[in-house]
Protein backbone atom coordinates (compact mmCIF):
# COMPACT_ATOMS: atom_id res chain seq x y z
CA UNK A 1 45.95 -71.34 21.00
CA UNK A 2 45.68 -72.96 24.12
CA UNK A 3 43.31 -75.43 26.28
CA UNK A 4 40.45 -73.78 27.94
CA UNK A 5 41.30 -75.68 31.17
CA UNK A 6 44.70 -73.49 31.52
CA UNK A 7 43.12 -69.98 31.16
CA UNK A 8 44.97 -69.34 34.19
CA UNK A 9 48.34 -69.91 32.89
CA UNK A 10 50.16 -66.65 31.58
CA UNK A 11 53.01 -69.47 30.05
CA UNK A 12 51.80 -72.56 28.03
CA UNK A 13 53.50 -74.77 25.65
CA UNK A 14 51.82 -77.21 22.89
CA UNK A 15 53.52 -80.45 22.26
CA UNK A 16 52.04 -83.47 20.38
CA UNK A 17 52.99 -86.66 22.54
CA UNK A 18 55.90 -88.79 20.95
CA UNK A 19 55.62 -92.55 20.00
CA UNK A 20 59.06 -92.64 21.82
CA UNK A 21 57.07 -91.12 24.95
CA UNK A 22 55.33 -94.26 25.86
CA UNK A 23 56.16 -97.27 27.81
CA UNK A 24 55.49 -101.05 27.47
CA UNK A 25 51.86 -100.52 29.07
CA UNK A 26 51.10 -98.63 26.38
CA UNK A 27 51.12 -94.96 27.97
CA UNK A 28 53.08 -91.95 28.53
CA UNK A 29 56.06 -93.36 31.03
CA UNK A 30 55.86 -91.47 34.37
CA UNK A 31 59.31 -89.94 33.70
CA UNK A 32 58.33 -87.95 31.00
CA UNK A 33 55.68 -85.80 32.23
CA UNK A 34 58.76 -84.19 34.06
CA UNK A 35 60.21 -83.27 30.79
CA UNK A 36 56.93 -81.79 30.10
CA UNK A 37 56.57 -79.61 33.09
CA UNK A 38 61.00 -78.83 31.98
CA UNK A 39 59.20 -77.75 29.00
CA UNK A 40 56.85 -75.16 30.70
CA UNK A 41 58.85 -74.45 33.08
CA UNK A 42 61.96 -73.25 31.04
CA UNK A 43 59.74 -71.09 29.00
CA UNK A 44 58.48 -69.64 32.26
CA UNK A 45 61.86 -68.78 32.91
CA UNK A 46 62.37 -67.24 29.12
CA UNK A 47 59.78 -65.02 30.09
CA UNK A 48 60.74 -63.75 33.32
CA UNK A 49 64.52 -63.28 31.85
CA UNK A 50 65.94 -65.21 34.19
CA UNK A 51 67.56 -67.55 31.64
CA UNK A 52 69.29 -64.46 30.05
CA UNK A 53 70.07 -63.02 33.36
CA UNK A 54 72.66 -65.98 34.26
CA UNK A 55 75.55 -65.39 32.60
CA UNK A 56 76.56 -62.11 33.63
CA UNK A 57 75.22 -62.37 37.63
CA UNK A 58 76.11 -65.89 38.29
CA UNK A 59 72.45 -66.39 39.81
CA UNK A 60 69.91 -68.27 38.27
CA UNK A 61 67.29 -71.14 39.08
CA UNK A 62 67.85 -74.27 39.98
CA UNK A 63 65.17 -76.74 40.68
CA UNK A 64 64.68 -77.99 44.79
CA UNK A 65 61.87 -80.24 44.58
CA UNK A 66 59.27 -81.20 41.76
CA UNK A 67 55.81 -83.37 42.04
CA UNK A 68 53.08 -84.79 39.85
CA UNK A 69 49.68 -86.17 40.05
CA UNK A 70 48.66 -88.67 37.24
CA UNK A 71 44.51 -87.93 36.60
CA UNK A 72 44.03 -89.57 33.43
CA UNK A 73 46.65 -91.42 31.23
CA UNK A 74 48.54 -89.68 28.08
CA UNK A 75 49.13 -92.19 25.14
CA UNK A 76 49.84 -91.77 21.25
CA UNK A 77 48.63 -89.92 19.64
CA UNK A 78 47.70 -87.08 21.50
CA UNK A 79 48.15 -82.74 21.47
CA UNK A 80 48.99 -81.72 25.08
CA UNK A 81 49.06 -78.54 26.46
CA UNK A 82 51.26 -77.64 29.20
CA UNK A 83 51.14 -74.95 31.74
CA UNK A 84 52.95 -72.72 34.37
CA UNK A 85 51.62 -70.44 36.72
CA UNK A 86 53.06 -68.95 40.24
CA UNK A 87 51.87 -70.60 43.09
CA UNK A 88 53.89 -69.23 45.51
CA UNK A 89 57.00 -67.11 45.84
CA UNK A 90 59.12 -66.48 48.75
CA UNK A 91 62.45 -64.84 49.42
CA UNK A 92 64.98 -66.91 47.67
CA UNK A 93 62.85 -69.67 45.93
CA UNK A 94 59.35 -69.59 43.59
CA UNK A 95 56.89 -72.68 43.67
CA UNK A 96 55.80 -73.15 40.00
CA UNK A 97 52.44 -75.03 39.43
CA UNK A 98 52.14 -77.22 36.19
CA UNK A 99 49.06 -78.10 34.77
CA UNK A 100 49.23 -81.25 31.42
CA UNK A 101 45.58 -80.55 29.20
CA UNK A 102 44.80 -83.39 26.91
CA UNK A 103 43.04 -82.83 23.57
CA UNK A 104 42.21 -86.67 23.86
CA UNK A 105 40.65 -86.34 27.46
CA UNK A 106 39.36 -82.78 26.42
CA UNK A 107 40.35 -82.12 30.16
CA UNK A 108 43.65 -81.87 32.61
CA UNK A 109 45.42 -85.24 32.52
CA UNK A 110 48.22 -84.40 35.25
CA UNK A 111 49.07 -81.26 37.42
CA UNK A 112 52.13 -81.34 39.40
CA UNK A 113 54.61 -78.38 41.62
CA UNK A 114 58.27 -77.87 40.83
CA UNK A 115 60.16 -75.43 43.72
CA UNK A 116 62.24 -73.22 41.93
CA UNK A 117 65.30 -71.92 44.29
CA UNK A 118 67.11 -68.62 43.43
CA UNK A 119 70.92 -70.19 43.32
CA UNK A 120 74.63 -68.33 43.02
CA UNK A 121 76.50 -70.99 41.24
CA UNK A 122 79.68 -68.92 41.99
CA UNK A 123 79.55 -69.19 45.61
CA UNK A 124 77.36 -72.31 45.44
CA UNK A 125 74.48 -70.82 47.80
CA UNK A 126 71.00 -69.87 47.71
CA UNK A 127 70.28 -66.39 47.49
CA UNK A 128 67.67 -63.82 47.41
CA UNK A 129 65.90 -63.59 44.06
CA UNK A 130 66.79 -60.78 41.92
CA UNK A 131 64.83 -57.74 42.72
CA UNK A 132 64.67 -57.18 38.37
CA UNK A 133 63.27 -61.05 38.55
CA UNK A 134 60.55 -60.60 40.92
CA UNK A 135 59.14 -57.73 38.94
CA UNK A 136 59.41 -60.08 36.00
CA UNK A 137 57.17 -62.63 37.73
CA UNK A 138 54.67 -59.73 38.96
CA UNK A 139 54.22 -58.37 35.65
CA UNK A 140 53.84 -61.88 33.88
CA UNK A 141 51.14 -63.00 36.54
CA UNK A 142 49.20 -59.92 36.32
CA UNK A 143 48.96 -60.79 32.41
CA UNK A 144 46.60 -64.22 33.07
């Protein structure tokens, strides 16, 4: 099941918010809402095979650039819902947008963007993105 706010979002993972998450203000510490979107975002990958594609082609993601917007503070305890959905796509990179629901908040308590590049760790270049990867991402899009 997922939150209503990220109906959008063909890939969404549930966590509960850890004790351990929090800082000494008494929230979720900034840092770790970018282990949430790793979350989402690595199961966004799953999906599109690009994980499993790695090994034997030498290309595979590797992250350029991530962001996040803090709306409403996460604390314990909490359920969280976390989302990934294509915002853009380009040659030889993907822009992945993150969405964090709260069941506290009943609403979206963060969103944030993580830029996704297409990387040959062989030759230790960007490259194009797999043509079989690109379907992936159509086909999993046209699914929300």
């Amino acid at each position: 099941m997922s939150h209503p706010a990220l109906a959008a979002f063909p890939v969404v993972v549930e966590l509960d918010v850890a004790w351990g998450d929090m800082d000494s203000y008494g929230h979720v510490n900034n840092v770790v809402y970018f282990r949430y979107f790793e979350s989402a975002r690595i199961a966004y990958l799953d999906r599109i095979g690009w994980m499993e594609a790695k090994p034997a082609s030498g290309i595979g993601p590797i992250m350029a650039s991530t962001e996040a917007r803090y709306r409403k503070p996460l604390a314990f305890p909490d359920h969280i819902w976390i989302g990934a959905r294509l915002r853009d796509q380009q040659e030889d990179r993907i822009t992945l947008e993150h969405a964090i629901a709260s069941e506290k908040w009943n609403s979206i308590a963060t969103t944030g963007n993580v830029v996704v590049v297409s990387f040959d760790y062989q030759q230790g270049r960007k490259v194009p993105i797999p043509e079989a990867i690109g379907t992936a991402i159509a086909a999993l899009e046209a699914r929300k």
